[in-house]
C-alpha atoms as a PDB file:
ATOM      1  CA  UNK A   1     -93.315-258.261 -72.962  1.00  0.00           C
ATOM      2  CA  UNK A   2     -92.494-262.093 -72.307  1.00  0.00           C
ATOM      3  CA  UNK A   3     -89.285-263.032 -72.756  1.00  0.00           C
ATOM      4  CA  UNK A   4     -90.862-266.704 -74.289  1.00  0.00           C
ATOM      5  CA  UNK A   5     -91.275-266.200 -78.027  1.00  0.00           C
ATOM      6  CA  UNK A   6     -91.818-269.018 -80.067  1.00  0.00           C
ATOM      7  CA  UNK A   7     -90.803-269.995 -83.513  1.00  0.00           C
ATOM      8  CA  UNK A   8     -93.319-271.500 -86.120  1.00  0.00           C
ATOM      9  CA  UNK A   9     -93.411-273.528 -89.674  1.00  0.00           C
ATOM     10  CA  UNK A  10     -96.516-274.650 -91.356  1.00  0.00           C
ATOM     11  CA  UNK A  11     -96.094-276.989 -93.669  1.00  0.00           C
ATOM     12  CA  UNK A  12     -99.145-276.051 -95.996  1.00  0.00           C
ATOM     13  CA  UNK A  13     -98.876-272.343 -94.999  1.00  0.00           C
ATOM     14  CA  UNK A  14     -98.760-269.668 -98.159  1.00  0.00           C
ATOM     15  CA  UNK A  15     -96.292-268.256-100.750  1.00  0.00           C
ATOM     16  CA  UNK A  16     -93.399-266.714 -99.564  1.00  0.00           C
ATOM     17  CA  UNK A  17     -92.263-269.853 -97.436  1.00  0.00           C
ATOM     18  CA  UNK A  18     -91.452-267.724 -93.990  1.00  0.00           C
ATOM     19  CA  UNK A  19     -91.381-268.623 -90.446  1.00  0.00           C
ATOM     20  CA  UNK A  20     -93.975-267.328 -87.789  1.00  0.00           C
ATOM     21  CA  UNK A  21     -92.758-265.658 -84.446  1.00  0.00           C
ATOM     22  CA  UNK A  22     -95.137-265.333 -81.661  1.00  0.00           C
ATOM     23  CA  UNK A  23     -94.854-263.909 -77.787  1.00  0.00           C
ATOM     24  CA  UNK A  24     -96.615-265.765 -75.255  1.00  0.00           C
ATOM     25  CA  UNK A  25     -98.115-262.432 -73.627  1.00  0.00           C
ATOM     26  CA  UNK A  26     -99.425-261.823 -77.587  1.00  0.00           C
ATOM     27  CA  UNK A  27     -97.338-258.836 -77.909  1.00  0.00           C
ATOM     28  CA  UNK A  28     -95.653-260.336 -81.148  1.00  0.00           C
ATOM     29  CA  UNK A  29     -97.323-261.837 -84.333  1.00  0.00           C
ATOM     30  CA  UNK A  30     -95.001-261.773 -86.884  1.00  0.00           C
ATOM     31  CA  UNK A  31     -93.583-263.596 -90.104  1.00  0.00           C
ATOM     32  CA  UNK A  32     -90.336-263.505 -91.367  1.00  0.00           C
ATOM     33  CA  UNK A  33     -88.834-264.645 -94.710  1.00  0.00           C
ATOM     34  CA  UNK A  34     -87.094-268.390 -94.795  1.00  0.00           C
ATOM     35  CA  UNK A  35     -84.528-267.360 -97.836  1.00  0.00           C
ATOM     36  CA  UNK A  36     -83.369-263.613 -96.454  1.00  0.00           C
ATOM     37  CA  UNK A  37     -85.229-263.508 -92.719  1.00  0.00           C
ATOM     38  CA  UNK A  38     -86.761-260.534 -93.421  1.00  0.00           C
ATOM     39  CA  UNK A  39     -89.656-259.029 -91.484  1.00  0.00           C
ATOM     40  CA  UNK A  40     -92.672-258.954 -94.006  1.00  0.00           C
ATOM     41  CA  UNK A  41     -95.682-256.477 -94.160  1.00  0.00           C
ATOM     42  CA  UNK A  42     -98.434-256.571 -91.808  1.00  0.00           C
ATOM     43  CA  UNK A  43     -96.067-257.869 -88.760  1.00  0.00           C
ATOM     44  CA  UNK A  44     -96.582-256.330 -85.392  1.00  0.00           C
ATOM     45  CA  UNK A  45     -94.372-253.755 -84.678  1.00  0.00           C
ATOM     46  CA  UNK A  46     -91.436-255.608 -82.792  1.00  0.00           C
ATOM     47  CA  UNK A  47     -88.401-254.059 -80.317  1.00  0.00           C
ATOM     48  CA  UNK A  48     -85.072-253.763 -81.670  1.00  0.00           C
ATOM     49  CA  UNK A  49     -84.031-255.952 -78.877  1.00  0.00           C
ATOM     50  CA  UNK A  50     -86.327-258.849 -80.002  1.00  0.00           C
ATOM     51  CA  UNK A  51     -85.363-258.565 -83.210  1.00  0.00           C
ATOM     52  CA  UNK A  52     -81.936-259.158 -82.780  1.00  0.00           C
ATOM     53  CA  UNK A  53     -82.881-262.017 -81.024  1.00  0.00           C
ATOM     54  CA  UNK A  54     -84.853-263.072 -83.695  1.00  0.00           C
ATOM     55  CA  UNK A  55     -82.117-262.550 -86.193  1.00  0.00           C
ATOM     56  CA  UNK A  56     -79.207-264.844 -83.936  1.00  0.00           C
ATOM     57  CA  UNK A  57     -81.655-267.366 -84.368  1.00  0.00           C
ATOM     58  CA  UNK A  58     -82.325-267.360 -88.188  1.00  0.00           C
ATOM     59  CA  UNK A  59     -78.841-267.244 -88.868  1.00  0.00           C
ATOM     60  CA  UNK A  60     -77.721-269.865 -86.960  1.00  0.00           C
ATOM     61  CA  UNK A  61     -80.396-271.733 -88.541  1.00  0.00           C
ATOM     62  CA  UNK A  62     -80.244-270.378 -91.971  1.00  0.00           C
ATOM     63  CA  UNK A  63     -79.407-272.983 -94.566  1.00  0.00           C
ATOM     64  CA  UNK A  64     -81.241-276.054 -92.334  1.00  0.00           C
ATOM     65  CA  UNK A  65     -82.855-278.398 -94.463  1.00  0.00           C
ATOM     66  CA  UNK A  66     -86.446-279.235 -93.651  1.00  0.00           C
ATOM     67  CA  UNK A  67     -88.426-282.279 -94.332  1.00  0.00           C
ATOM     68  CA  UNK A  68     -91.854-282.675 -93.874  1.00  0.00           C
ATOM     69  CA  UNK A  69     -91.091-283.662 -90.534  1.00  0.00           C
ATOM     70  CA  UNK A  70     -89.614-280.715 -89.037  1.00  0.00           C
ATOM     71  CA  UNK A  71     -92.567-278.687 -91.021  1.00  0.00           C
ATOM     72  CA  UNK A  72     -95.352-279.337 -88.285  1.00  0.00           C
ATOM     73  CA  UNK A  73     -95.854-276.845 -85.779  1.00  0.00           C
ATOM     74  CA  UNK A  74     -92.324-276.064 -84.083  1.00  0.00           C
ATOM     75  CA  UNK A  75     -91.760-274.657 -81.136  1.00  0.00           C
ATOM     76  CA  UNK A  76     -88.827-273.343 -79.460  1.00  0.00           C
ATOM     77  CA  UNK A  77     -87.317-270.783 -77.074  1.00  0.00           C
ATOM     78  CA  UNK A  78     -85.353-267.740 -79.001  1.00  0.00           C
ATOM     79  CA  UNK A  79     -82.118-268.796 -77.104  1.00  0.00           C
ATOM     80  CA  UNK A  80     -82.104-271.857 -79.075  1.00  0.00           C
ATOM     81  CA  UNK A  81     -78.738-272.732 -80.508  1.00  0.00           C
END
């Protein structure tokens, strides 16, 4: 698996607002919750490794205000801080 996972927002995406998380090799497709950051049904199965990842990230970005602006397509490396 890549290393490179990226972090999405859609701004007209569906009911429950969440966050996507994809892997540049394809290995990851996944949605998380905005208000708890869980993992929600129909995910790809993702390493316990990546997920930790995935979880330093959401909360050190849980609570972030976003305006329309920052709704478009985001992308960013997991080590983000």
């Amino acid at each position: 698996m890549s290393d490179e996972i990226w972090k999405f927002l859609y701004s007209r995406d569906y009911d429950p607002p969440h966050f996507h998380v994809k892997s540049k090799d394809g290995s990851i497709n996944a949605r998380f919750r905005i208000d708890d950051g869980s993992l929600m049904p129909g995910s790809s199965d993702i390493r316990n490794t990546v997920l930790k990842r995935i979880n330093l990230w959401y909360s050190r970005h849980q609570g972030k205000a976003y305006d329309k602006s920052d709704l478009g397509q985001a992308k960013s490396n997991a080590s983000d801080q």
